[in-house]
N, C-alpha and C. Protein backbone atom coordinates (compact mmCIF):
# COMPACT_ATOMS: atom_id res chain seq x y z
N UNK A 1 91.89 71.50 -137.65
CA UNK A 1 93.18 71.38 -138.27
C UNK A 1 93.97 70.29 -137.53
N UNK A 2 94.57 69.39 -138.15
CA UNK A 2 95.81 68.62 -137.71
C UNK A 2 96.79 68.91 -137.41
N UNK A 3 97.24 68.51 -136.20
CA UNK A 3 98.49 68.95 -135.59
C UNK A 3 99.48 68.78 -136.18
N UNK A 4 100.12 69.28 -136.35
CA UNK A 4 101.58 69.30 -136.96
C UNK A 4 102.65 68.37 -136.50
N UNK A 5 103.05 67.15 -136.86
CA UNK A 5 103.80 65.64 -136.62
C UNK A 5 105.41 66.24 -136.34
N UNK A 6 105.96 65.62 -135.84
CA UNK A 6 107.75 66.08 -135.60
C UNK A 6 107.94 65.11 -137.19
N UNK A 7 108.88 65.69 -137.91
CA UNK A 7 109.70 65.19 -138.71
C UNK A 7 110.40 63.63 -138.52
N UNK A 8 109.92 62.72 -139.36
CA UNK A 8 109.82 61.67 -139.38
C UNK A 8 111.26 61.28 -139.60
N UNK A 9 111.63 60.04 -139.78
CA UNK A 9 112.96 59.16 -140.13
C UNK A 9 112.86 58.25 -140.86
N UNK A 10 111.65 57.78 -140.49
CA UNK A 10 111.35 56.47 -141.29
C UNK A 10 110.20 56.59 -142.12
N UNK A 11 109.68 55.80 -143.03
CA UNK A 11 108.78 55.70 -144.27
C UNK A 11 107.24 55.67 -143.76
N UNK A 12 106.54 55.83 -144.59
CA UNK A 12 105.04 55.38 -143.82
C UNK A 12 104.88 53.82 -143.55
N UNK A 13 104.20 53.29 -142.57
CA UNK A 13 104.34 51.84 -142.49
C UNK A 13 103.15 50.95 -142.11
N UNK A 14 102.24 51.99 -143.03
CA UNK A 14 101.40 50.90 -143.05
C UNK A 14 100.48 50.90 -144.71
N UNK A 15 100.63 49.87 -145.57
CA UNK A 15 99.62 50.21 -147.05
C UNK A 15 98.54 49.81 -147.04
N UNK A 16 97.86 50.42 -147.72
CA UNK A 16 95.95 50.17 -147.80
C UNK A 16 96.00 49.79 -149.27
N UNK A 17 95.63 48.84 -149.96
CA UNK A 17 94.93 48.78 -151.45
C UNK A 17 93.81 48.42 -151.38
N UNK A 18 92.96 48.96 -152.62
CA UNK A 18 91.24 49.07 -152.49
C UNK A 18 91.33 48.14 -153.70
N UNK A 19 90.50 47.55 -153.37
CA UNK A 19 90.32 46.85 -155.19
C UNK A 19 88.66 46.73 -155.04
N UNK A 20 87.95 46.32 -156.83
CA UNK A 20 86.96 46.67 -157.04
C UNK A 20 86.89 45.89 -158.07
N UNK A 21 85.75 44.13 -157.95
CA UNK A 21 86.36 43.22 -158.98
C UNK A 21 87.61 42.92 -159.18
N UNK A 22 88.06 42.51 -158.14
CA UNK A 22 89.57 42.15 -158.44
C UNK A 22 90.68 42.76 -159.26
N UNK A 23 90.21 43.80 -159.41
CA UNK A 23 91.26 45.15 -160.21
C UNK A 23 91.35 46.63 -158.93
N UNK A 24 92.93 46.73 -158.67
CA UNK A 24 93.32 47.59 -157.67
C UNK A 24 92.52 49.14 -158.30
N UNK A 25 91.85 49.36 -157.41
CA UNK A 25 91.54 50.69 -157.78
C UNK A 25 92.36 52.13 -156.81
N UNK A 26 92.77 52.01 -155.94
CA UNK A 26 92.94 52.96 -155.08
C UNK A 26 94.71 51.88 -154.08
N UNK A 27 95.40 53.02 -153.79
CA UNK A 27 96.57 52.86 -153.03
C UNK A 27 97.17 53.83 -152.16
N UNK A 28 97.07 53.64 -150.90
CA UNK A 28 97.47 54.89 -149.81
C UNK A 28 98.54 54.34 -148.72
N UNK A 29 99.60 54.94 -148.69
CA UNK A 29 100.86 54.85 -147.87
C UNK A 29 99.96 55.34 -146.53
N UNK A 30 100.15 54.95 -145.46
CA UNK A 30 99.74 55.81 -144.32
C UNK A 30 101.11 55.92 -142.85
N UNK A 31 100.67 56.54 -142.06
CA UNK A 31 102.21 56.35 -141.38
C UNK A 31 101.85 56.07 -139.70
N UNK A 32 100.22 55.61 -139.95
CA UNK A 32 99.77 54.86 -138.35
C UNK A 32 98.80 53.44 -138.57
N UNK A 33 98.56 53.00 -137.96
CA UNK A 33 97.52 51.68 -138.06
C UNK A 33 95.96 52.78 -138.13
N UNK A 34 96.09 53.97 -137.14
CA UNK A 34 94.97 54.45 -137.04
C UNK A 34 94.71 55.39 -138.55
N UNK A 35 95.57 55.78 -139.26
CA UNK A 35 95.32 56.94 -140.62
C UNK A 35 95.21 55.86 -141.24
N UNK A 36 95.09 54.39 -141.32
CA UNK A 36 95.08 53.29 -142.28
C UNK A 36 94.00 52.61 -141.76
N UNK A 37 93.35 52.82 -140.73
CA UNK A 37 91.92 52.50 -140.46
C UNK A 37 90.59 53.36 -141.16
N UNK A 38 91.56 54.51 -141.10
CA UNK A 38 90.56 55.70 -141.76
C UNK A 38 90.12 56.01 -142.88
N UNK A 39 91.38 55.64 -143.67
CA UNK A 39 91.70 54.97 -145.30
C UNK A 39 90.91 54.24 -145.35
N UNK A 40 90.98 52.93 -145.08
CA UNK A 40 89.32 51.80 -145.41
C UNK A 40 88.36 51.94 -145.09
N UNK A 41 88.03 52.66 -144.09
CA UNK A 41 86.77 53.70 -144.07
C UNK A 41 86.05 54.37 -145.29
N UNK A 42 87.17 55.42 -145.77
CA UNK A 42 86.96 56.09 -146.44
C UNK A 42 86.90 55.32 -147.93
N UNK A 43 87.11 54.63 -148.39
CA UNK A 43 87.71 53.71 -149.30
C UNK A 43 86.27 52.90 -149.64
N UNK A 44 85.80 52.02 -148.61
CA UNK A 44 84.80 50.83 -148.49
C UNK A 44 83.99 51.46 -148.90
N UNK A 45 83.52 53.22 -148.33
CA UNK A 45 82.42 54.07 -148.77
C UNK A 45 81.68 53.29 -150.30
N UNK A 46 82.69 53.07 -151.12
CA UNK A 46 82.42 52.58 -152.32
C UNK A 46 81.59 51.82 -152.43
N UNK A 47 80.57 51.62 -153.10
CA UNK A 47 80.02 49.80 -153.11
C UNK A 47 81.27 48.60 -153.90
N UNK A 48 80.84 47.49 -153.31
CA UNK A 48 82.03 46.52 -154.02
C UNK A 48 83.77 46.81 -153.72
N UNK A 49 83.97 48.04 -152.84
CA UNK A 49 85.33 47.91 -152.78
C UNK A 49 85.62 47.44 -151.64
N UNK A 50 87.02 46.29 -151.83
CA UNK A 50 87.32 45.94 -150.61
C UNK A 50 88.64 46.51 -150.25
N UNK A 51 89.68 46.50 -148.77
CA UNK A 51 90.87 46.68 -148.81
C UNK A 51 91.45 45.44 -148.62
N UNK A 52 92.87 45.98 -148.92
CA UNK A 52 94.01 44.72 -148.38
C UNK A 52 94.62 45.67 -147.58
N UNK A 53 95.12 45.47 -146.65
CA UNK A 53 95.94 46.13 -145.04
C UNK A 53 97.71 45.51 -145.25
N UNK A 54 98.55 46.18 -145.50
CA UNK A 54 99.94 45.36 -145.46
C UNK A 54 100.68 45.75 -144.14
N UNK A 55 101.13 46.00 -143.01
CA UNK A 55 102.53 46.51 -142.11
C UNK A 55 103.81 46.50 -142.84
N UNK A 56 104.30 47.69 -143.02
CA UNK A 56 105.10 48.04 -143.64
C UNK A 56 106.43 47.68 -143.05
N UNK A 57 106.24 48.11 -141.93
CA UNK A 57 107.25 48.06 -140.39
C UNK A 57 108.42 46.90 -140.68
N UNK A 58 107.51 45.69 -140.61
CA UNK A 58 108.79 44.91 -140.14
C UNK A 58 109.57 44.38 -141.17
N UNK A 59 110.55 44.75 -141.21
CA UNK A 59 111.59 44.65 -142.05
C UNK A 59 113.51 43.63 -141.91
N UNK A 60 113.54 42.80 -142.76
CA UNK A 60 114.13 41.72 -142.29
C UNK A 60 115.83 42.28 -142.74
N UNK A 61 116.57 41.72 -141.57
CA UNK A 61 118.19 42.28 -141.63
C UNK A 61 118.65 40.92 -142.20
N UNK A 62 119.45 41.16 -143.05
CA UNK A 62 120.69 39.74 -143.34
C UNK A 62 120.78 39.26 -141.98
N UNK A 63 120.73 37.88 -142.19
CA UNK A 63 120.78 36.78 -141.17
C UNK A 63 119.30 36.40 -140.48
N UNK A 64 118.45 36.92 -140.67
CA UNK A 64 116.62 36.90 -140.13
C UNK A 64 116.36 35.86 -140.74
N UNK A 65 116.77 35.36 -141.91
CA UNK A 65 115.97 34.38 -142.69
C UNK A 65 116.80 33.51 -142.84
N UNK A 66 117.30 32.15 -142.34
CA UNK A 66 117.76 31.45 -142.83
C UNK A 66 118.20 30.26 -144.25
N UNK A 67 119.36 30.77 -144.47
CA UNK A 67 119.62 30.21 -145.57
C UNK A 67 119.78 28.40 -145.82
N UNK A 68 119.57 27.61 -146.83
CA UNK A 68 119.47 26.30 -146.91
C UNK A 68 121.26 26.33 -146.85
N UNK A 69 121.33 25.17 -146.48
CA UNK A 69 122.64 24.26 -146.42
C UNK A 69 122.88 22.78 -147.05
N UNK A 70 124.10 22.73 -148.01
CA UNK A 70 123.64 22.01 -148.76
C UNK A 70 123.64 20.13 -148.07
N UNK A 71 123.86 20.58 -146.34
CA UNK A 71 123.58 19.21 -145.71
C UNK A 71 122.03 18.93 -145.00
N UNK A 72 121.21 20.28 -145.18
CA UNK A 72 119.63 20.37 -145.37
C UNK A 72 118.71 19.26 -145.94
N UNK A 73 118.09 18.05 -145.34
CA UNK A 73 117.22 17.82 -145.82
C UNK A 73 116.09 17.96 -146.64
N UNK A 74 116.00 17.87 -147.73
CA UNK A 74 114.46 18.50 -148.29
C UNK A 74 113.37 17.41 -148.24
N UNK A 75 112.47 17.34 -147.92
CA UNK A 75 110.92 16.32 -147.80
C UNK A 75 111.21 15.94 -149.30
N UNK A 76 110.88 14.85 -149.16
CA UNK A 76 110.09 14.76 -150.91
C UNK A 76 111.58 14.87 -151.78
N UNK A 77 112.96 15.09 -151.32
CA UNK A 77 113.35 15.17 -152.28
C UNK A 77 114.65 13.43 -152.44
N UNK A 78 114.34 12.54 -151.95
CA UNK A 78 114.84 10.93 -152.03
C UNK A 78 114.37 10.58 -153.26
N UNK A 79 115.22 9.97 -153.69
CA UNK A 79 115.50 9.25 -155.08
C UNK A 79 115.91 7.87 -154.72
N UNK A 80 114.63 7.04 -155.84
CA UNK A 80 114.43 5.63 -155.43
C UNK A 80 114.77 5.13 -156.68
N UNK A 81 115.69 4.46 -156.90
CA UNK A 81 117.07 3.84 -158.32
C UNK A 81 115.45 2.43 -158.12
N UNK A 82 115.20 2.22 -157.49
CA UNK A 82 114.27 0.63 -157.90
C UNK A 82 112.50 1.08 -157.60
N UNK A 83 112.47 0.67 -158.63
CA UNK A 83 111.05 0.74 -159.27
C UNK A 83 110.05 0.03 -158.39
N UNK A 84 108.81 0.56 -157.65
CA UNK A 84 107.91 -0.48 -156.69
C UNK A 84 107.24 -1.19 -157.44
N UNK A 85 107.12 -2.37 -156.72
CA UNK A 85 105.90 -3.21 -157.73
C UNK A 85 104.31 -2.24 -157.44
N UNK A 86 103.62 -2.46 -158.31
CA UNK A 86 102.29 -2.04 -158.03
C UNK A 86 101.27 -3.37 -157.66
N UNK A 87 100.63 -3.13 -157.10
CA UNK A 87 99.66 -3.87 -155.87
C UNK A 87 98.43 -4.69 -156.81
């Protein structure tokens, strides 16, 4: 029997998807790296199925990602008013 976990706070944080021919067959929330090792274990059993592994965990606060500014350079984005000769 499995021990009985203290009451959680947060979500499970780690996802497993199985796919089989490139069509998802199987999807399991887990709430360790190790119950999501066990999952693709159990999962692969299959012939032809593979997993995808996601970390659920890290999760981004306003301000983590910086926003463009509209004095931001973009590559690639100069505009040439005169036409090059070609060679």
């Amino acid at each position: 029997m499995r021990p009985v976990r203290e009451a959680r706070t947060e979500g499970p944080t780690v996802e497993v998807v199985a796919f089989r021919d490139g069509r998802e067959v199987a999807r399991e929330l887990c709430d360790t790296p190790e119950d999501a090792a066990l999952a693709v274990e159990r999962l692969t059993e299959e012939p032809g199925v593979v997993c995808q592994v996601d970390d659920l965990s890290v999760h981004h606060r306003p301000g983590d990602i910086r926003e463009p500014s509209p004095d931001d350079e973009v590559p690639g984005d100069e505009y040439d008013p005169e036409p090059q000769e070609s060679r």
